[in-house]
C-alpha atoms as a PDB file:
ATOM      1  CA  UNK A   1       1.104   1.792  18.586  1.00  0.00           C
ATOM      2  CA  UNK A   2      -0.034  -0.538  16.039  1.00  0.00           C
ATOM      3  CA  UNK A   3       1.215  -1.866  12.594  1.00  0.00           C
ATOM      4  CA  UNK A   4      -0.208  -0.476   9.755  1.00  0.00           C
ATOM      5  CA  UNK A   5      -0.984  -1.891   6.454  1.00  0.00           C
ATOM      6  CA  UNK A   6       1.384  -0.598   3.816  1.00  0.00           C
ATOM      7  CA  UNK A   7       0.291   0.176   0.432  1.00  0.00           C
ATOM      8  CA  UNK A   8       1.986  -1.543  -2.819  1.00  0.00           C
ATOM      9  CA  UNK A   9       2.308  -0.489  -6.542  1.00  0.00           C
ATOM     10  CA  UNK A  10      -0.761   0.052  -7.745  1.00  0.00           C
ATOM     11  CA  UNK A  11      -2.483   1.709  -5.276  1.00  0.00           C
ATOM     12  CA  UNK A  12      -3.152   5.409  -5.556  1.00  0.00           C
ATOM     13  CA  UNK A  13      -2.599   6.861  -2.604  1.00  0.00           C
ATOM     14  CA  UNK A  14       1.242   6.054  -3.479  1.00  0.00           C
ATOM     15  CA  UNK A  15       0.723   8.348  -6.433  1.00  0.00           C
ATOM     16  CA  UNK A  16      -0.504  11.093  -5.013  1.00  0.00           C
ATOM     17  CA  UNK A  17       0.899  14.740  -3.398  1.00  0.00           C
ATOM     18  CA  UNK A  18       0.603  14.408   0.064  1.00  0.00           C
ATOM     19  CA  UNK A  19      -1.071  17.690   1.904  1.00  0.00           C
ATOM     20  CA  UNK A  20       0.439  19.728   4.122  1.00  0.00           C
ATOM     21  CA  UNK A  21       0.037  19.604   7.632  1.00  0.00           C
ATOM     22  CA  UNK A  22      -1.157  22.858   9.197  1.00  0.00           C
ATOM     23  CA  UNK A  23      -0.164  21.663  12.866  1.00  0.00           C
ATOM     24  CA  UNK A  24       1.105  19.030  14.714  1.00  0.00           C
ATOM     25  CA  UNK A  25      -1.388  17.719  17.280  1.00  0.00           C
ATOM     26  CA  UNK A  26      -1.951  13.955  18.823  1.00  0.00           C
ATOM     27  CA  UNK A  27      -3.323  12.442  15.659  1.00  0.00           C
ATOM     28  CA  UNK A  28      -0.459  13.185  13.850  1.00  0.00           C
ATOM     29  CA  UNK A  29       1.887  12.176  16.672  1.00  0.00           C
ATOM     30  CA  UNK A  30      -0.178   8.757  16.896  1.00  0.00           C
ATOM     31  CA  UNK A  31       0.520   8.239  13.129  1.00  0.00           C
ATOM     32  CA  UNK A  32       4.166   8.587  13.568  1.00  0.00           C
ATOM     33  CA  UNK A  33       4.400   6.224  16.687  1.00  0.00           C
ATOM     34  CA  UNK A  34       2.464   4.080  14.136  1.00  0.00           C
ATOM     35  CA  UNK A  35       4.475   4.875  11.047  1.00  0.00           C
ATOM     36  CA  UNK A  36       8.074   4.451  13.195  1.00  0.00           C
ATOM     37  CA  UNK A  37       6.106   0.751  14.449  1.00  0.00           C
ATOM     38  CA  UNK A  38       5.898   0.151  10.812  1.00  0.00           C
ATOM     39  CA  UNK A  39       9.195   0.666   9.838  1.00  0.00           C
ATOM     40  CA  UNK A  40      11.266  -1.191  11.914  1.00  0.00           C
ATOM     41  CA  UNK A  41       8.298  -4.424  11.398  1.00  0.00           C
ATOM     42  CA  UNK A  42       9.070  -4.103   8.002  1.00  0.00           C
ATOM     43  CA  UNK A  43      12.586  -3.870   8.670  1.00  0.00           C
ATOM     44  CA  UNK A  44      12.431  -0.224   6.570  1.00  0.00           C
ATOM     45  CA  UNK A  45      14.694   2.780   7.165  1.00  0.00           C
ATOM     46  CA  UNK A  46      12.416   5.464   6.015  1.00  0.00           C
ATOM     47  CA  UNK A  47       8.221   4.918   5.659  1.00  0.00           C
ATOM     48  CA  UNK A  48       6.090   7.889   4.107  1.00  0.00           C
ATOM     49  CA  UNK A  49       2.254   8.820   5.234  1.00  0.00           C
ATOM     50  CA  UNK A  50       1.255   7.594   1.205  1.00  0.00           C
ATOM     51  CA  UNK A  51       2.931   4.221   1.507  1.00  0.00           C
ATOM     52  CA  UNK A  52       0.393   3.370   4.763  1.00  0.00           C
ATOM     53  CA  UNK A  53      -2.387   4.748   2.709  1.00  0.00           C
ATOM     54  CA  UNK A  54      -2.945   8.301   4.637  1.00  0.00           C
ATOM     55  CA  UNK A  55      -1.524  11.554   2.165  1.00  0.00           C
ATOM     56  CA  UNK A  56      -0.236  14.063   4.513  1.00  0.00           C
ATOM     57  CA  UNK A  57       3.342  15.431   4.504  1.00  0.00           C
ATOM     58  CA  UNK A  58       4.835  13.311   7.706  1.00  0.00           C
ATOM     59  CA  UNK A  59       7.739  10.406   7.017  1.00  0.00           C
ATOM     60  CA  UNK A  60       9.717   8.405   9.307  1.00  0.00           C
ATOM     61  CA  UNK A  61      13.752   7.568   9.264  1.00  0.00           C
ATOM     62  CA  UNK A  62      15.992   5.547  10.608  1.00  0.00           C
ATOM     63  CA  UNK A  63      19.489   4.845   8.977  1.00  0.00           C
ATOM     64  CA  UNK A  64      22.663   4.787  10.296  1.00  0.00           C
ATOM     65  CA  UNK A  65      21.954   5.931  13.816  1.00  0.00           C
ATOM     66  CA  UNK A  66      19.368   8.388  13.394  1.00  0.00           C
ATOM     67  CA  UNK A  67      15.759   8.402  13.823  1.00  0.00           C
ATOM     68  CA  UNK A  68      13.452  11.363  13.362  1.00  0.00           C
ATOM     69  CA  UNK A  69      10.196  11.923  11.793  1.00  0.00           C
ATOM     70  CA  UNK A  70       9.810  14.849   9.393  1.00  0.00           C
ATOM     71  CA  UNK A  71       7.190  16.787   8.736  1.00  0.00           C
ATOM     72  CA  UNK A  72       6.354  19.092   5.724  1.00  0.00           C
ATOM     73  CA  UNK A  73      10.023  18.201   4.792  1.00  0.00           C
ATOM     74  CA  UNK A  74      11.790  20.402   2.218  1.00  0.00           C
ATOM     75  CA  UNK A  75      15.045  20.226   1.012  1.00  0.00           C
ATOM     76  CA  UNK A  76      16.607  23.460   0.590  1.00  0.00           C
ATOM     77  CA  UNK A  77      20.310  22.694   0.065  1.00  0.00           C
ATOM     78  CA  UNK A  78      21.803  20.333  -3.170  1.00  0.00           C
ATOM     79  CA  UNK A  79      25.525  19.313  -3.486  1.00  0.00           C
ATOM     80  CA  UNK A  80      27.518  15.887  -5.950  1.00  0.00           C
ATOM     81  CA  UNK A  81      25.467  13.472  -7.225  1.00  0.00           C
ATOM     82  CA  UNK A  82      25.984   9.624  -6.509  1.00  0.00           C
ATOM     83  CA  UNK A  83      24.068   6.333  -7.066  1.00  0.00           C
ATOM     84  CA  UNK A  84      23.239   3.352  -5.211  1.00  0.00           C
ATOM     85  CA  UNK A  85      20.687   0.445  -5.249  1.00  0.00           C
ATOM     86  CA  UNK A  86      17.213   1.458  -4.164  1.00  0.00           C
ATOM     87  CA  UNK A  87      14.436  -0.756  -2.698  1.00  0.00           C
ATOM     88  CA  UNK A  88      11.168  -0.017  -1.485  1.00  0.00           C
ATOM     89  CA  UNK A  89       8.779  -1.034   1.537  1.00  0.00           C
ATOM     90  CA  UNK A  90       5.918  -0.411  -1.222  1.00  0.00           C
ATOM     91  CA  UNK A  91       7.388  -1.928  -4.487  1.00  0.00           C
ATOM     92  CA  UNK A  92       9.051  -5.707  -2.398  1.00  0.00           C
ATOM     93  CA  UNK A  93      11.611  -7.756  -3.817  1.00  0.00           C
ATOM     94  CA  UNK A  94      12.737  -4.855  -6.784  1.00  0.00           C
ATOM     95  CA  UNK A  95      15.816  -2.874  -6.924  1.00  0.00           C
ATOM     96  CA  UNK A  96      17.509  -0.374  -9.205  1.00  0.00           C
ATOM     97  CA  UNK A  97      20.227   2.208  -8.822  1.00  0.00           C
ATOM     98  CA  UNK A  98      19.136   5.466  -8.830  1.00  0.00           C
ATOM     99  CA  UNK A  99      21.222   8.554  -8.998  1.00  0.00           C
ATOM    100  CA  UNK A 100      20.678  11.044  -6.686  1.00  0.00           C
ATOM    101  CA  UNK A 101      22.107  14.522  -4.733  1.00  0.00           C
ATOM    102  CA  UNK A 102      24.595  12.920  -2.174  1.00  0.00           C
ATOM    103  CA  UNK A 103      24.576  15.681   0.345  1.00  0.00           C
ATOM    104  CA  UNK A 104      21.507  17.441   1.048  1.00  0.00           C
ATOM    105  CA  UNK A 105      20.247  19.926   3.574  1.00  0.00           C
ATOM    106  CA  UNK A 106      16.433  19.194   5.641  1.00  0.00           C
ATOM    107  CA  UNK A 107      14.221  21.700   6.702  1.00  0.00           C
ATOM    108  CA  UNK A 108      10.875  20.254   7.994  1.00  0.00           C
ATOM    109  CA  UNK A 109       8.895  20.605  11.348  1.00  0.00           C
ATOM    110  CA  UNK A 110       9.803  17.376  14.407  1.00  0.00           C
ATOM    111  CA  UNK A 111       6.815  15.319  15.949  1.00  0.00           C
ATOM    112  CA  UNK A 112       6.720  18.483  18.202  1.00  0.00           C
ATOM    113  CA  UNK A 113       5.947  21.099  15.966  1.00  0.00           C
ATOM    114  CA  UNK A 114       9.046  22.334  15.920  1.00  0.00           C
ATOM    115  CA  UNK A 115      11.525  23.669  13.095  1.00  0.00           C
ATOM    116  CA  UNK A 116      14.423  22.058  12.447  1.00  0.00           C
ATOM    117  CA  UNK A 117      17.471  21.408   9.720  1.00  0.00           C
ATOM    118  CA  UNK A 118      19.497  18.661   9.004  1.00  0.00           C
ATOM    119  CA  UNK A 119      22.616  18.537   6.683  1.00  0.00           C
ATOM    120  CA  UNK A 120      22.786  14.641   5.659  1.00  0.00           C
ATOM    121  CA  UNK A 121      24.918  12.570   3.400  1.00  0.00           C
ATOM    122  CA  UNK A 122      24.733   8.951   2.446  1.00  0.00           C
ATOM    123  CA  UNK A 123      21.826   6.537   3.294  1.00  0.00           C
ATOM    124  CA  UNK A 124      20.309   9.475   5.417  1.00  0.00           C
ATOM    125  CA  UNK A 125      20.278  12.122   2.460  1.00  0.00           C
ATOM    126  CA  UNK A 126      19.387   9.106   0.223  1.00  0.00           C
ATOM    127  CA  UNK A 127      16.414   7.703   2.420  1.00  0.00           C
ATOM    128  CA  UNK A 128      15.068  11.490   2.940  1.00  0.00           C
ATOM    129  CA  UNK A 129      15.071  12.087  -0.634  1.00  0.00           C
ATOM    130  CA  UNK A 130      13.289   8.774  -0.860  1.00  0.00           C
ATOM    131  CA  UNK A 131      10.949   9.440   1.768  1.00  0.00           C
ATOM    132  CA  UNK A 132       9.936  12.867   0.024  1.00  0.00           C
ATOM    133  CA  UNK A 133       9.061  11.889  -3.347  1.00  0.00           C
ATOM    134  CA  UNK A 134       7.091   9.441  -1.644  1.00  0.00           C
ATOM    135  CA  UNK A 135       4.775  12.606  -0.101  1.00  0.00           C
ATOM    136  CA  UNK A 136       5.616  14.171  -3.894  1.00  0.00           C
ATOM    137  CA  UNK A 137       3.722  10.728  -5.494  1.00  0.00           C
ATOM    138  CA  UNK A 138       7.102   9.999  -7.167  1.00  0.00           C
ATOM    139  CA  UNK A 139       8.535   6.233  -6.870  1.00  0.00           C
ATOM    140  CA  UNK A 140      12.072   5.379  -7.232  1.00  0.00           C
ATOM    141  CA  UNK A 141      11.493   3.669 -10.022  1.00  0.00           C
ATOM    142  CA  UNK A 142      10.475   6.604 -11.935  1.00  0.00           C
ATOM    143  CA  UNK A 143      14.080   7.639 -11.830  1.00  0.00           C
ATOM    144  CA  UNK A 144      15.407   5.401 -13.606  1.00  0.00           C
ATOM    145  CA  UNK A 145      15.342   4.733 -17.688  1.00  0.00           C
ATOM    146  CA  UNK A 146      11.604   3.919 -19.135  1.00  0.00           C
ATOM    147  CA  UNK A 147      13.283  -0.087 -20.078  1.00  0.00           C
ATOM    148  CA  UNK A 148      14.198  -0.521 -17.065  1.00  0.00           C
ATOM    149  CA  UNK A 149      11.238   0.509 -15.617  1.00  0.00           C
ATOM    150  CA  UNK A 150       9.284  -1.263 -18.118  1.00  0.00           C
ATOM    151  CA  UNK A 151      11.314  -4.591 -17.384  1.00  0.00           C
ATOM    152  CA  UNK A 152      11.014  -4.411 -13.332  1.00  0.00           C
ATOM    153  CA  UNK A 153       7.747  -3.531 -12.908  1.00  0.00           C
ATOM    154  CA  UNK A 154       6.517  -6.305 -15.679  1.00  0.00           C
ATOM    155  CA  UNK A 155       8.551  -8.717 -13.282  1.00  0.00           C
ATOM    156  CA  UNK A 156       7.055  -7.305 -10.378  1.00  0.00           C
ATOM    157  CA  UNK A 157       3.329  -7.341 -11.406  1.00  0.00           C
ATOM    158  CA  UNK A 158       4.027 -10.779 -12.460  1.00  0.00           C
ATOM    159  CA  UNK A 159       5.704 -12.078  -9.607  1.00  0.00           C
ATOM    160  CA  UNK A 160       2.983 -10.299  -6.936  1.00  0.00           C
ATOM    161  CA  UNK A 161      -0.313 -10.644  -9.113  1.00  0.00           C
ATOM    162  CA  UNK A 162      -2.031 -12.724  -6.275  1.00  0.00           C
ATOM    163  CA  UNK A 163      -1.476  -9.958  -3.645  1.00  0.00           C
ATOM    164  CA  UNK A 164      -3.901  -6.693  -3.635  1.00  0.00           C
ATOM    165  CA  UNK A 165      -2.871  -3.328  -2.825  1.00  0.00           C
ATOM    166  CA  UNK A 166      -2.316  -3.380   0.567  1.00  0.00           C
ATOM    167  CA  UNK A 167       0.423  -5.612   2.780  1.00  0.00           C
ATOM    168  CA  UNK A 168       0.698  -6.187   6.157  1.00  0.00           C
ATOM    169  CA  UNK A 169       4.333  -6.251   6.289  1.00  0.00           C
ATOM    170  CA  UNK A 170       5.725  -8.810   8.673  1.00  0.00           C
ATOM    171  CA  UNK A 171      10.033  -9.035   9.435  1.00  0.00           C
ATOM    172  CA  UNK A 172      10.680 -12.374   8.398  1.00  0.00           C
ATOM    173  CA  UNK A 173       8.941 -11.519   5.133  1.00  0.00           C
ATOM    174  CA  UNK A 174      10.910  -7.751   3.949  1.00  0.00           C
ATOM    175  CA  UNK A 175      14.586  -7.090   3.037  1.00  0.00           C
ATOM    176  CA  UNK A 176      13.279  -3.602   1.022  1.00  0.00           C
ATOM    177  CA  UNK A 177      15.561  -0.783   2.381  1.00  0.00           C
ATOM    178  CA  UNK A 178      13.038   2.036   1.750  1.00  0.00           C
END
């Protein structure tokens, strides 16, 4: 397993559709054991394939108590609505509340191959929601108002103009949540 480079705003990869994956073999198992390394370097609970700079349909969780990768993830089920501060492995140090379905149901294929569904509420539902416009090239903050937007990533860009596209994310460095 190794750490992987993740990609900040900017880069295009992170707008992008991902591609689906026709089947799950070693090379995409190796990217999740890479992805998962990632995550919990960066101190993350959910990493997409476009944030480390590779646009396939594969993303990572882990929030409250459960970790699973998710392949060619779908979600098929919609219920409430709720919002909550949103951060992002790819976009450091910025956060905005975002509104989104609080219960949701997950269909997507496991690092095996195999089907499965998930009903999730919470951070789960929130992070695979996340995690999914991520592989959609959609960025949290494209949920919220076009001020806002205007006004955090102005600060951003301005605060983060001497890094490039890429970090190597390191834990004493991240508090992003996503």
């Amino acid at each position: 397993m190794s750490v992987m480079d993740i990609h900040l705003l900017g880069s295009p990869v992170l707008r992008q559709r991902a591609e689906e994956i026709e089947g799950v073999d070693d090379e995409i198992r190796a990217l999740i054991d890479d992805m998962f390394e990632t995550m919990g370097v960066a101190c993350g609970v959910g990493l997409a394939a476009n944030q480390v700079g590779i646009a396939r349909r594969v993303a990572v969780i882990n929030a409250e108590g459960q970790t699973f990768a998710m392949i060619n993830p779908v979600v098929v089920e919609q219920t409430g609505r709720a919002g909550a501060e949103e951060g992002c492995l790819s976009i450091p140090d910025a956060y905005a509340e975002v509104t989104r379905p609080e219960s949701i149901v997950l269909e997507a294929l496991d690092e095996s191959g195999e089907p499965f569904r998930l009903a999730a509420t919470g951070l789960v539902a929130r992070a695979i929601q996340h995690e999914i416009d991520h592989l959609d090239g959609v960025l949290f903050i494209d949920h919220i108002g076009p001020l806002k937007r205007q006004l955090l990533v102005t600060r951003w860009k301005k605060e983060h103009r001497d890094e490039g596209l890429t970090r190597t994310p390191r834990p004493e460095e991240s508090d992003a949540t996503n």
